[in-house]
PDB file of N, CA and C in Angstrom:
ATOM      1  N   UNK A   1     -62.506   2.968  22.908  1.00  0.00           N
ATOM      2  CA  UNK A   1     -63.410   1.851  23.093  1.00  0.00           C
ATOM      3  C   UNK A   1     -64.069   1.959  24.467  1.00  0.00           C
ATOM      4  N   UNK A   2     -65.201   1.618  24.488  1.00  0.00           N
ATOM      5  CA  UNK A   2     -66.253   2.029  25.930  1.00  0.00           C
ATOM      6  C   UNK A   2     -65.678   0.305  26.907  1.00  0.00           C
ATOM      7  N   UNK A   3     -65.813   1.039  27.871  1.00  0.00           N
ATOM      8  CA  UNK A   3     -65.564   0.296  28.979  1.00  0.00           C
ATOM      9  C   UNK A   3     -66.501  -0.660  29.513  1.00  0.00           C
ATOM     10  N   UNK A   4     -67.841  -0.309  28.811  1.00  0.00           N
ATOM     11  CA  UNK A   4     -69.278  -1.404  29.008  1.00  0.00           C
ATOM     12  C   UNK A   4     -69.228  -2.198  28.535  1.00  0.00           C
ATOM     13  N   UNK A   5     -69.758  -3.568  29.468  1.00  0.00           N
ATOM     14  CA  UNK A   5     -69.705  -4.939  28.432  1.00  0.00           C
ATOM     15  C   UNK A   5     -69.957  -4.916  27.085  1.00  0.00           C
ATOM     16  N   UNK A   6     -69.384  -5.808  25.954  1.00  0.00           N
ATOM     17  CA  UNK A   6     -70.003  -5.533  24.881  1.00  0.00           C
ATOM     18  C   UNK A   6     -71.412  -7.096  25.151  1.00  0.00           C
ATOM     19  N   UNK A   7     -72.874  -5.502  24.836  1.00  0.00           N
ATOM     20  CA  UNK A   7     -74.075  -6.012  24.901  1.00  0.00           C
ATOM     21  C   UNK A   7     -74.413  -6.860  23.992  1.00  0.00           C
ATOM     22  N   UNK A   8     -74.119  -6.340  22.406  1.00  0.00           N
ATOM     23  CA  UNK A   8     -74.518  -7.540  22.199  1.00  0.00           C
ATOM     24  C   UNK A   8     -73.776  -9.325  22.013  1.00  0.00           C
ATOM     25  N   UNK A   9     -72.567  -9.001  21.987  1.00  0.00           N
ATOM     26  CA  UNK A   9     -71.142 -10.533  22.382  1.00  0.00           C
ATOM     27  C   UNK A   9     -72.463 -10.770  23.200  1.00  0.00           C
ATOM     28  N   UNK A  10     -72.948 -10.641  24.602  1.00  0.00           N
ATOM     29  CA  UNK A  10     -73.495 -10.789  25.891  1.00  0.00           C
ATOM     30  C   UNK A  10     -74.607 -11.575  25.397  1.00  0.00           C
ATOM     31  N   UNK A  11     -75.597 -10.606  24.635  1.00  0.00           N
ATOM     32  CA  UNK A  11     -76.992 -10.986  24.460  1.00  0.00           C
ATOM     33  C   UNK A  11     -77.034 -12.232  23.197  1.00  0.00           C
ATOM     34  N   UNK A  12     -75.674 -12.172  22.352  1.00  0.00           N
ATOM     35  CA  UNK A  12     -75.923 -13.206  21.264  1.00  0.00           C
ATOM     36  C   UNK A  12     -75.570 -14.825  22.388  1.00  0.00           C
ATOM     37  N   UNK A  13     -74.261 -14.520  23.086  1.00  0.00           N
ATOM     38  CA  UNK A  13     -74.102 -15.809  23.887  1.00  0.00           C
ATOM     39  C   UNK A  13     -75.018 -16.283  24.859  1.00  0.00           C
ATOM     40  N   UNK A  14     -75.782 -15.474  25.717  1.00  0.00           N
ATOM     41  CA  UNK A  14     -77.050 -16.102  26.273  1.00  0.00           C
ATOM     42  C   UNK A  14     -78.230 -16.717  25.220  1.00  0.00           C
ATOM     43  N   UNK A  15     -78.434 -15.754  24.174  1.00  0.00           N
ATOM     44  CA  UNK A  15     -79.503 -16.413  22.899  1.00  0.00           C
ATOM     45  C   UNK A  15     -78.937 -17.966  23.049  1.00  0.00           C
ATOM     46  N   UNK A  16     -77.611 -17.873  22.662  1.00  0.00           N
ATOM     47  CA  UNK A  16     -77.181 -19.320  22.250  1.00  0.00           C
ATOM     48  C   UNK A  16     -77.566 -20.521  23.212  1.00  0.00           C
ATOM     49  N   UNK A  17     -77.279 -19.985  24.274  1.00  0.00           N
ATOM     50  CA  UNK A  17     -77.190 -20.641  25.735  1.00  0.00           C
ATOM     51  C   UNK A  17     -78.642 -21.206  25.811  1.00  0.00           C
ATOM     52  N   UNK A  18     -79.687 -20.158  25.719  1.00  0.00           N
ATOM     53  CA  UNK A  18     -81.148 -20.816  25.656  1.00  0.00           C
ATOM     54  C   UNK A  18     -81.263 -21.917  24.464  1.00  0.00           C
ATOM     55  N   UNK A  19     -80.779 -21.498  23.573  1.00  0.00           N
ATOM     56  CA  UNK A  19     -80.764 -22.583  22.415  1.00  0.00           C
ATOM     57  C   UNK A  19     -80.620 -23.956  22.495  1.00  0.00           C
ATOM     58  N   UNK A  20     -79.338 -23.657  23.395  1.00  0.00           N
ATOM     59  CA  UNK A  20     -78.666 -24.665  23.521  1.00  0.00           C
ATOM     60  C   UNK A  20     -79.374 -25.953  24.954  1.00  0.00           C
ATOM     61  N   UNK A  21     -79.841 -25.426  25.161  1.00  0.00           N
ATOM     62  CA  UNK A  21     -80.934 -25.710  26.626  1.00  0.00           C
ATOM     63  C   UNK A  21     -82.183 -26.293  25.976  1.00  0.00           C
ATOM     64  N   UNK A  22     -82.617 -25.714  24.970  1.00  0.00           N
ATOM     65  CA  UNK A  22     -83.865 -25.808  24.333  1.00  0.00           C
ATOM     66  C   UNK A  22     -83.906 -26.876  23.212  1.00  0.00           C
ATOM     67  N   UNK A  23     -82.424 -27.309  22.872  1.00  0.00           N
ATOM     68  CA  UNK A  23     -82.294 -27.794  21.912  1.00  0.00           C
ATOM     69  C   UNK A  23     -82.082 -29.503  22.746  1.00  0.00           C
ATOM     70  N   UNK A  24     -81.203 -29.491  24.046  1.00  0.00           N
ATOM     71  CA  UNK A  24     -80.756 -30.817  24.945  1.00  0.00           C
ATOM     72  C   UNK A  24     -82.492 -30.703  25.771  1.00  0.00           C
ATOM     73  N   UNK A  25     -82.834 -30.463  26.243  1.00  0.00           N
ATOM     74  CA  UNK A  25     -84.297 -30.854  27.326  1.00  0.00           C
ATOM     75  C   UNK A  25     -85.614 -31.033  25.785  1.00  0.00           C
ATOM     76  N   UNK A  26     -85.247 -30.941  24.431  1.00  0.00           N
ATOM     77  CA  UNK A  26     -86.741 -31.459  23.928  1.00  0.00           C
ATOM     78  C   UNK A  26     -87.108 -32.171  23.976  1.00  0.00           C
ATOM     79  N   UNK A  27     -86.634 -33.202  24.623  1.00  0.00           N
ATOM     80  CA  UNK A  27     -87.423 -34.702  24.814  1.00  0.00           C
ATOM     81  C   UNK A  27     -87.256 -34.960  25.981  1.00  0.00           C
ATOM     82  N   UNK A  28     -87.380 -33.766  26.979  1.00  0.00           N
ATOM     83  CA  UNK A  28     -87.302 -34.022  28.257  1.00  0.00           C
ATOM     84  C   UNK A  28     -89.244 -34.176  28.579  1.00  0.00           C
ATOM     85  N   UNK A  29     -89.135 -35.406  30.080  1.00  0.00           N
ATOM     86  CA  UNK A  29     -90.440 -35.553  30.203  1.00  0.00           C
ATOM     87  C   UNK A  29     -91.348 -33.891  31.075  1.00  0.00           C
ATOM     88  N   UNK A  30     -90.456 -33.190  31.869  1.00  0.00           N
ATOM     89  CA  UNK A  30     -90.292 -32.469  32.085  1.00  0.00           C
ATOM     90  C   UNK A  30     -90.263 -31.000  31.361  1.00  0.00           C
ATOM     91  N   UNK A  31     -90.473 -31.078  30.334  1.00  0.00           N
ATOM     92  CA  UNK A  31     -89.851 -30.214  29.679  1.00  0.00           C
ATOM     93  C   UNK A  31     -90.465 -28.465  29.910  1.00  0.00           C
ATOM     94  N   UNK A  32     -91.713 -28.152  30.401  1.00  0.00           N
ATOM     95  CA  UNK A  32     -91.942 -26.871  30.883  1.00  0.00           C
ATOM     96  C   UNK A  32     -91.479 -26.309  32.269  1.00  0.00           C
ATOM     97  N   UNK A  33     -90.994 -27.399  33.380  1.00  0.00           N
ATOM     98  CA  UNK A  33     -90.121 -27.167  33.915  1.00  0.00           C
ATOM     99  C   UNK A  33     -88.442 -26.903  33.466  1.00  0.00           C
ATOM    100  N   UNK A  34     -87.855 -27.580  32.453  1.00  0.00           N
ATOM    101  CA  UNK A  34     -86.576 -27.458  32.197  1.00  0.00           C
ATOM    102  C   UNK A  34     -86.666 -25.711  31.081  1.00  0.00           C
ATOM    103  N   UNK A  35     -87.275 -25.258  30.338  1.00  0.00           N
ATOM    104  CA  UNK A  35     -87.672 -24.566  29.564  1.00  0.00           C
ATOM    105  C   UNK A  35     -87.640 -22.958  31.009  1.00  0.00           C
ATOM    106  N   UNK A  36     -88.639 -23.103  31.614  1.00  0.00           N
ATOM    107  CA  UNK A  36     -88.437 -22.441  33.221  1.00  0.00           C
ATOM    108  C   UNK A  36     -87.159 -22.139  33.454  1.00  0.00           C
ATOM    109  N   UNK A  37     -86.493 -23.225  33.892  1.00  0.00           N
ATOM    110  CA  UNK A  37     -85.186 -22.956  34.772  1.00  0.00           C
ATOM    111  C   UNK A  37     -83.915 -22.619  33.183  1.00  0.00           C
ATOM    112  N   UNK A  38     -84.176 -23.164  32.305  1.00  0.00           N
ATOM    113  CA  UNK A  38     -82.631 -23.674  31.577  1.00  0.00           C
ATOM    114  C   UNK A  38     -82.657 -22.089  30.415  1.00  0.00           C
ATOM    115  N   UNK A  39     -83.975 -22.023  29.919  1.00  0.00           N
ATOM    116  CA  UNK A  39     -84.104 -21.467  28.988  1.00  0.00           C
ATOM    117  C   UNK A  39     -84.534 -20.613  28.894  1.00  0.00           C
ATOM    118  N   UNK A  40     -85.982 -19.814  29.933  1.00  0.00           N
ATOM    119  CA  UNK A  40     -86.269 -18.308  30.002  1.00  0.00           C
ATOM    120  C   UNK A  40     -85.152 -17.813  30.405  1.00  0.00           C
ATOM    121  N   UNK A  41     -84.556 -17.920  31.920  1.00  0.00           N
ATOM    122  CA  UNK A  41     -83.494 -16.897  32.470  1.00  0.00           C
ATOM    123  C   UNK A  41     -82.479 -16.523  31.398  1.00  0.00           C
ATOM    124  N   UNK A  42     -81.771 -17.013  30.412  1.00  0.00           N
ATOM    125  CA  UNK A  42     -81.076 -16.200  29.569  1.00  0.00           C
ATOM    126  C   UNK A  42     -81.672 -15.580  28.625  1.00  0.00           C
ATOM    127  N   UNK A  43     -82.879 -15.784  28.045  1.00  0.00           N
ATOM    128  CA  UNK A  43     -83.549 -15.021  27.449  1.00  0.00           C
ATOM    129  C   UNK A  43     -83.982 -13.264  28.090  1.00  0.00           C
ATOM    130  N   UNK A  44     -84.523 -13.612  29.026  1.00  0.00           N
ATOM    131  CA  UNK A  44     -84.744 -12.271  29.563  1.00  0.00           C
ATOM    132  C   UNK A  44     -83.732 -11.952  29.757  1.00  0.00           C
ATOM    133  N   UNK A  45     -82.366 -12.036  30.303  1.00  0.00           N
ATOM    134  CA  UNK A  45     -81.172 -11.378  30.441  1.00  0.00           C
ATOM    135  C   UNK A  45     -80.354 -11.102  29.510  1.00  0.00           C
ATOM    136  N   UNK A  46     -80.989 -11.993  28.321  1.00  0.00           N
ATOM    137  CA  UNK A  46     -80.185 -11.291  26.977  1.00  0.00           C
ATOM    138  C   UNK A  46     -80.922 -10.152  26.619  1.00  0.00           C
ATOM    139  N   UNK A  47     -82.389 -10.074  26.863  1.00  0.00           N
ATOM    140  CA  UNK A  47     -82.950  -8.528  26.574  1.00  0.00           C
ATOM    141  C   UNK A  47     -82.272  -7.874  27.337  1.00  0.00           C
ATOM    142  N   UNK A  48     -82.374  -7.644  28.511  1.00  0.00           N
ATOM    143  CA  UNK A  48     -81.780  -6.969  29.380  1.00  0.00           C
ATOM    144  C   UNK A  48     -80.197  -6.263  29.065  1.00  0.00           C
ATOM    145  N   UNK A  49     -79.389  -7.180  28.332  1.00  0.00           N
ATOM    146  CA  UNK A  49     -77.971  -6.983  27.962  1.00  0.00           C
ATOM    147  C   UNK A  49     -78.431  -5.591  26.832  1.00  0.00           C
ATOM    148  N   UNK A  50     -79.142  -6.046  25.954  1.00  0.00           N
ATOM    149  CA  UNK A  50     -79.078  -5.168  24.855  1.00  0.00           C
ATOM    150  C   UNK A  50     -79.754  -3.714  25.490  1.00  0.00           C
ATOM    151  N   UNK A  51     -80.463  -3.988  26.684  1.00  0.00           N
ATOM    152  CA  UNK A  51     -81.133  -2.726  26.924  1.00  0.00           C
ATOM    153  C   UNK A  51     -79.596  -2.060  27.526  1.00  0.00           C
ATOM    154  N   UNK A  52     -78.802  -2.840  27.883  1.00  0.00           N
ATOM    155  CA  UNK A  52     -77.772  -1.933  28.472  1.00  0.00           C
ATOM    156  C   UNK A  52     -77.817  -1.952  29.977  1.00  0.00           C
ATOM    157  N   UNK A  53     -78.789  -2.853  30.748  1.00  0.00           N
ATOM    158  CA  UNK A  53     -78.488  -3.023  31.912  1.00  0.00           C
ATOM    159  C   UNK A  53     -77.455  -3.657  32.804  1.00  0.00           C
ATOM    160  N   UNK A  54     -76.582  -3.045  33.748  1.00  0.00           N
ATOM    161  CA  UNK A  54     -75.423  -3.707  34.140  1.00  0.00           C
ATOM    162  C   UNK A  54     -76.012  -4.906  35.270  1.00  0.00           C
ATOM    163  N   UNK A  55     -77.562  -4.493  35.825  1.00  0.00           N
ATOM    164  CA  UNK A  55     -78.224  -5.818  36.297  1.00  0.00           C
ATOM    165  C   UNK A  55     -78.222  -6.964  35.577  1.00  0.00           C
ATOM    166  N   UNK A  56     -78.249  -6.924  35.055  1.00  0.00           N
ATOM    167  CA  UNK A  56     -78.623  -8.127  33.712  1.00  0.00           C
ATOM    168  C   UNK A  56     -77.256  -8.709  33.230  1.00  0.00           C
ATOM    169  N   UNK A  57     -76.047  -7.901  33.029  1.00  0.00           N
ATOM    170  CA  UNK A  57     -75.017  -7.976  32.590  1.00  0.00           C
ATOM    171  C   UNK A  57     -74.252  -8.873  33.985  1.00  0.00           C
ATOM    172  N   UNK A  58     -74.296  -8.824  35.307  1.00  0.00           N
ATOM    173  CA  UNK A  58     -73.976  -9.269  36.743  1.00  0.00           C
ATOM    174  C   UNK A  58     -75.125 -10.487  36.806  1.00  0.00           C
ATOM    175  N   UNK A  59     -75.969 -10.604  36.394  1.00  0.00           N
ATOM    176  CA  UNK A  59     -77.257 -11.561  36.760  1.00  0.00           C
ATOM    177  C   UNK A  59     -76.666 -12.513  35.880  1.00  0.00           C
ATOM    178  N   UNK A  60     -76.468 -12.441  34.262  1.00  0.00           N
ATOM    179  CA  UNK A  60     -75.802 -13.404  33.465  1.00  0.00           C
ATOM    180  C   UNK A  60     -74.549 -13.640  33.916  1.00  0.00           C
ATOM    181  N   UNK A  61     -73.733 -13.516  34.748  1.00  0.00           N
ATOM    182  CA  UNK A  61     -72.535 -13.839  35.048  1.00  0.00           C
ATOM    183  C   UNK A  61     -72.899 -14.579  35.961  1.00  0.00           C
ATOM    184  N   UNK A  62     -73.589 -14.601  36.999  1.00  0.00           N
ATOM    185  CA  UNK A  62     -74.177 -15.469  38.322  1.00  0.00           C
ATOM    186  C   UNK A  62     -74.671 -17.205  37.874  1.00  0.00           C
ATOM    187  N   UNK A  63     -75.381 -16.585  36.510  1.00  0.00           N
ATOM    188  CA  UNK A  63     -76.519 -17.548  36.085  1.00  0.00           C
ATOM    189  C   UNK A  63     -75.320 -18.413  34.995  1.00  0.00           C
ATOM    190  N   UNK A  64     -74.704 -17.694  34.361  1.00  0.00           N
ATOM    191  CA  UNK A  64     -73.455 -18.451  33.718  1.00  0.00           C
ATOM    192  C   UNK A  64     -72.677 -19.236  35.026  1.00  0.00           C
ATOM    193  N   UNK A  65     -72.312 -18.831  36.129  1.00  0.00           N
ATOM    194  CA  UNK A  65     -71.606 -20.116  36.755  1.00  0.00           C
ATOM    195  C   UNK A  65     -72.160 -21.202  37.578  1.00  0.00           C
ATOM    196  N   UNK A  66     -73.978 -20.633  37.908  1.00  0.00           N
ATOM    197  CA  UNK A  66     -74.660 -22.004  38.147  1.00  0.00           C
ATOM    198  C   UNK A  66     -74.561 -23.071  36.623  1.00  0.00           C
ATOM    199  N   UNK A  67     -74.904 -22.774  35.444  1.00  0.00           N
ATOM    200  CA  UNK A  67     -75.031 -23.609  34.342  1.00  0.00           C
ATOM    201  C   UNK A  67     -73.435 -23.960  34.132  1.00  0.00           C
ATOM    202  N   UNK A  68     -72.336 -23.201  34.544  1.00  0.00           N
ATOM    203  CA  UNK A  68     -71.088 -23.972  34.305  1.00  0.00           C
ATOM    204  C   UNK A  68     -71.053 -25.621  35.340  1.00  0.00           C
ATOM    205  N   UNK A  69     -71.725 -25.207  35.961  1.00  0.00           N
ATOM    206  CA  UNK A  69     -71.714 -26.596  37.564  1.00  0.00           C
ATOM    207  C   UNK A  69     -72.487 -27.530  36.654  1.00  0.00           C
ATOM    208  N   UNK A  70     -73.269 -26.877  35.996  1.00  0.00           N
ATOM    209  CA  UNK A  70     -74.394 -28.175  35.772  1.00  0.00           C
ATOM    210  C   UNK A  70     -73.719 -28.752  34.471  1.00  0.00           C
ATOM    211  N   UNK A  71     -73.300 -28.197  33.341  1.00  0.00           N
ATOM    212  CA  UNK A  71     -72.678 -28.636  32.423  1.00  0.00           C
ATOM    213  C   UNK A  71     -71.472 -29.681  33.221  1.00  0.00           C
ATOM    214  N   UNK A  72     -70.972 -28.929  34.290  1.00  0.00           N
ATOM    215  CA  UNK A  72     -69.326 -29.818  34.600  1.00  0.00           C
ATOM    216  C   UNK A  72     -70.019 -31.276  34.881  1.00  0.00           C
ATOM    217  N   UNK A  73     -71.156 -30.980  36.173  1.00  0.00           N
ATOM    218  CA  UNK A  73     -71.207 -32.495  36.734  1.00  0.00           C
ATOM    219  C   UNK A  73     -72.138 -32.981  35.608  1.00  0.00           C
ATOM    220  N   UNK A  74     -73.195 -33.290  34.497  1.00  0.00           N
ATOM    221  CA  UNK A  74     -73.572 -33.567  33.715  1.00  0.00           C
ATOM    222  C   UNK A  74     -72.163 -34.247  32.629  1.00  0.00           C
ATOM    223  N   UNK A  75     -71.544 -33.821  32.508  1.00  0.00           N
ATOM    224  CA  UNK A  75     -70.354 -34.264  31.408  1.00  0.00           C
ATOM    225  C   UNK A  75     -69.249 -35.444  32.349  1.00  0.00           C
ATOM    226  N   UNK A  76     -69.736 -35.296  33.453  1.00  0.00           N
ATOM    227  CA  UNK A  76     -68.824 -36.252  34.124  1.00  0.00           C
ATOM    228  C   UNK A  76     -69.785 -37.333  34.501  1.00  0.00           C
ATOM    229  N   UNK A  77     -70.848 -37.137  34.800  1.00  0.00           N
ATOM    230  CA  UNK A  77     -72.239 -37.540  34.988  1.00  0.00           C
ATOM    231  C   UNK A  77     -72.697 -38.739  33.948  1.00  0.00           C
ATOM    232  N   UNK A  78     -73.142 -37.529  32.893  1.00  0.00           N
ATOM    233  CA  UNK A  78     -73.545 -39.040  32.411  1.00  0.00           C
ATOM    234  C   UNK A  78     -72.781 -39.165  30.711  1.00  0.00           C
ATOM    235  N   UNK A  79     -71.656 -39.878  30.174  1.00  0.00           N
ATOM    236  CA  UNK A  79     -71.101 -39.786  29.131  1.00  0.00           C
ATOM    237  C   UNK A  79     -72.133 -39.386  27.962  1.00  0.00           C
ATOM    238  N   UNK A  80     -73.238 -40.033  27.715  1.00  0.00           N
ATOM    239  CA  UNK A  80     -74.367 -39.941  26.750  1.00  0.00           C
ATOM    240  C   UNK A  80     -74.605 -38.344  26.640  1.00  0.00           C
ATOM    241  N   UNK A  81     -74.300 -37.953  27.249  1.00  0.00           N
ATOM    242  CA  UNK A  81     -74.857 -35.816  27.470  1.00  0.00           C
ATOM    243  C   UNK A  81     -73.449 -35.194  27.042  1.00  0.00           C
ATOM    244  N   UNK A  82     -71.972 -35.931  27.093  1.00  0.00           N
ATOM    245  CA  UNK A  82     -71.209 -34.983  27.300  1.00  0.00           C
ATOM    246  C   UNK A  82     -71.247 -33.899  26.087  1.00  0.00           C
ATOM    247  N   UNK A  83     -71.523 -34.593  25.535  1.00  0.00           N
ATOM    248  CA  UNK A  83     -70.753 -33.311  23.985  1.00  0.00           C
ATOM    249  C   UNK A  83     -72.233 -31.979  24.176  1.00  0.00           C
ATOM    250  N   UNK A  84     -72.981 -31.738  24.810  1.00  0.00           N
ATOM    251  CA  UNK A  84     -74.178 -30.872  24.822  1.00  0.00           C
ATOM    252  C   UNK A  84     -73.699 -29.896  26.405  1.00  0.00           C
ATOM    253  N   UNK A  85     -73.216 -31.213  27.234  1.00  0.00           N
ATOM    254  CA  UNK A  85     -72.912 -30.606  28.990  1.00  0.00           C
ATOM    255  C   UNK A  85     -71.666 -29.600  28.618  1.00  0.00           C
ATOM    256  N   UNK A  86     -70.577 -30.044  27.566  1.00  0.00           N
ATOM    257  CA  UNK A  86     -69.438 -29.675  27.350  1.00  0.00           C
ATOM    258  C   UNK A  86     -69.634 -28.127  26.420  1.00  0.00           C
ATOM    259  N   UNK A  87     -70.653 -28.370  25.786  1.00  0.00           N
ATOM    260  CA  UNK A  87     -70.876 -26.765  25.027  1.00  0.00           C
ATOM    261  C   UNK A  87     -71.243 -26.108  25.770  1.00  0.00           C
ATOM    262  N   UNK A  88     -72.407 -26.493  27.169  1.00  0.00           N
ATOM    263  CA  UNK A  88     -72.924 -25.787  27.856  1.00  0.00           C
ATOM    264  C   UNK A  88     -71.780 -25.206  28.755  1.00  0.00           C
ATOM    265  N   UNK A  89     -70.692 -25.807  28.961  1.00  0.00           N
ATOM    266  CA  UNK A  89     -69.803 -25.205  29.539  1.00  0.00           C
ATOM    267  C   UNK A  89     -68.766 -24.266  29.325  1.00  0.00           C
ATOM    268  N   UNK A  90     -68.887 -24.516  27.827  1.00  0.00           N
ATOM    269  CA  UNK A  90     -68.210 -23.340  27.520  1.00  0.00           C
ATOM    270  C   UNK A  90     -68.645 -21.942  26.903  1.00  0.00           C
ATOM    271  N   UNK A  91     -69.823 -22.513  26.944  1.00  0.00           N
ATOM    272  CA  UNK A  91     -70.482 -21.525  26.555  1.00  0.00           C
ATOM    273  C   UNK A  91     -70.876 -20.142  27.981  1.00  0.00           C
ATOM    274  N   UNK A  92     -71.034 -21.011  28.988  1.00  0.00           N
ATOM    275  CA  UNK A  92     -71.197 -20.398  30.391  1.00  0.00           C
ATOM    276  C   UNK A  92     -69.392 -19.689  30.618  1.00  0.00           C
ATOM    277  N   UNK A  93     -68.539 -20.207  30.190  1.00  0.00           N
ATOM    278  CA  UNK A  93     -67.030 -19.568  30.314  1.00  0.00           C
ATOM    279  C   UNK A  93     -67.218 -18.313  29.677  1.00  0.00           C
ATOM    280  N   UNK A  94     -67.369 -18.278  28.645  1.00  0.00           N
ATOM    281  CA  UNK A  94     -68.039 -17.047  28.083  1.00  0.00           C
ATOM    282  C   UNK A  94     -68.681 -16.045  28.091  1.00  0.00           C
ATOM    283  N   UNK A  95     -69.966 -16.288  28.361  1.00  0.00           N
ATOM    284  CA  UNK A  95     -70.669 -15.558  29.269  1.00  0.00           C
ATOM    285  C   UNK A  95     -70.267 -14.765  30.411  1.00  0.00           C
ATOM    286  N   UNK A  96     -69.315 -15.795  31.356  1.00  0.00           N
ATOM    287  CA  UNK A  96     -68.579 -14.825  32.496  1.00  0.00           C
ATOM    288  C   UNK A  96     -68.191 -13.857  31.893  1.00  0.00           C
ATOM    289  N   UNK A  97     -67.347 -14.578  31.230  1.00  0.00           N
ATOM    290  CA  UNK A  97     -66.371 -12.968  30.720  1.00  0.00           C
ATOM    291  C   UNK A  97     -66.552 -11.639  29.671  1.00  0.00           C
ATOM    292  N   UNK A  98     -68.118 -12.230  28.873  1.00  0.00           N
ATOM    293  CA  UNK A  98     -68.513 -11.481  28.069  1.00  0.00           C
ATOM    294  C   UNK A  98     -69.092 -10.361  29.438  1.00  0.00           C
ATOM    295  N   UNK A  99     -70.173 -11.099  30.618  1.00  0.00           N
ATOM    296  CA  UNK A  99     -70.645  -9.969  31.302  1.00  0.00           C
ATOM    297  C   UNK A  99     -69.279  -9.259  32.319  1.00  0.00           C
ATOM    298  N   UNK A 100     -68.584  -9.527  32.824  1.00  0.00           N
ATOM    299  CA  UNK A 100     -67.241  -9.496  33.421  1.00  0.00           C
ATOM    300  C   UNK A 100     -66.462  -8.301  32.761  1.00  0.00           C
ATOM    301  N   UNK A 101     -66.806  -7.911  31.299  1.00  0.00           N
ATOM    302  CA  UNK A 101     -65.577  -6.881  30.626  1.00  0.00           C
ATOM    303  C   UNK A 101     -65.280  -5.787  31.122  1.00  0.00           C
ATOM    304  N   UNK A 102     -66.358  -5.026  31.899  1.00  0.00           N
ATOM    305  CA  UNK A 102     -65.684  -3.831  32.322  1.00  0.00           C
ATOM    306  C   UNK A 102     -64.753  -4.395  33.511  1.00  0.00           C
ATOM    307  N   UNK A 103     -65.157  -4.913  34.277  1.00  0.00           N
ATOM    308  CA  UNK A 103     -64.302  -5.310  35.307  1.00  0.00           C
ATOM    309  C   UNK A 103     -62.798  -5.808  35.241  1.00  0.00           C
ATOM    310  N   UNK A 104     -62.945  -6.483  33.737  1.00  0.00           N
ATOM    311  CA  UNK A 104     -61.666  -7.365  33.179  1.00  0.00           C
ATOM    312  C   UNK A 104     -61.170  -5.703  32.326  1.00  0.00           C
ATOM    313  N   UNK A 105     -61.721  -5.069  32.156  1.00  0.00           N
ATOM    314  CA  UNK A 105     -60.980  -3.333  31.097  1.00  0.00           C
ATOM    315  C   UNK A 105     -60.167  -2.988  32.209  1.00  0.00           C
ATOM    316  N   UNK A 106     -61.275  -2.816  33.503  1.00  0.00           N
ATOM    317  CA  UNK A 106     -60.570  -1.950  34.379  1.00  0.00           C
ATOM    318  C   UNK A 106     -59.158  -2.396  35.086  1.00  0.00           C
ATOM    319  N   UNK A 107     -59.158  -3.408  35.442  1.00  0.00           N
ATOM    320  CA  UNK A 107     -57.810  -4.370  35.940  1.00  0.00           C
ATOM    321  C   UNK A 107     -56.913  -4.393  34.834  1.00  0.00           C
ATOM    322  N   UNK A 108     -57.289  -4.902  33.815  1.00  0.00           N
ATOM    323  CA  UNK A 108     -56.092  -5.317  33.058  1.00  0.00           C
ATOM    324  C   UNK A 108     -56.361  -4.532  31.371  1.00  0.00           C
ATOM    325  N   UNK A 109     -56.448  -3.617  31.585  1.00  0.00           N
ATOM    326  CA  UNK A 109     -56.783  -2.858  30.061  1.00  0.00           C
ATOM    327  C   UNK A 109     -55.324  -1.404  30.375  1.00  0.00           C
ATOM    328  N   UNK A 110     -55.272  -1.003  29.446  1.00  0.00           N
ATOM    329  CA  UNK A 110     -54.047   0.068  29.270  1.00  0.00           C
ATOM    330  C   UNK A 110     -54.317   1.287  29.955  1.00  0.00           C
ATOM    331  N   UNK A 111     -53.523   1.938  30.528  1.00  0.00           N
ATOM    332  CA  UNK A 111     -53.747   2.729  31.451  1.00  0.00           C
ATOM    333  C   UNK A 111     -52.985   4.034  31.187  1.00  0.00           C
ATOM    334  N   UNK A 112     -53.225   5.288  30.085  1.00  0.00           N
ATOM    335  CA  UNK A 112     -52.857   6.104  29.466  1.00  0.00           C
ATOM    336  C   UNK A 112     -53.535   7.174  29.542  1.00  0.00           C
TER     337      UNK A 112
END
């Protein structure tokens, strides 16, 4: 088994992640700003995953633990959001560790 993140685990959980962004800000008044910040950046970094870039693969791990902050204080924030702040958060848990795998192979994978 290859030691590279698996790209697409990576690129399907950012898809989701925009989804999931795209799906909570549609009735935002804001909404080509929230679309900007919430919802291109995993898009392009899910291309990026499938191209096989380990930029992209480190960039979604960065960008997964700003959106873990925002999911946390949003779900504590405002009750009306939690069940959307709460996917967003786990969905960003994910993400770490989907872009994270070689790093998580190399530490703790079998050594033969």
């Amino acid at each position: 088994m290859s030691a590279r993140p698996p790209r697409r685990l990576l690129a399907a959980l950012l898809l989701m992640q925009a989804a999931l962004y795209a799906l909570w800000f549609r009735d935002d008044r804001h909404l080509v700003a929230a679309l900007l910040v919430f919802v291109l950046p995993p898009v392009l970094l899910a291309i990026g995953a499938l191209a096989g870039s380990a930029r992209a693969a480190f960039w979604a791990g960065v960008l997964a633990l700003l959106l873990f902050c925002h999911g946390v204080m949003t779900a504590w924030a405002d009750p009306a959001q939690r069940g959307l702040a709460l996917a967003a958060t786990a969905l960003s848990v994910l993400v770490v560790f989907a872009s994270s795998w070689s790093g998580l192979r190399a530490r703790f994978g079998r050594r033969g």
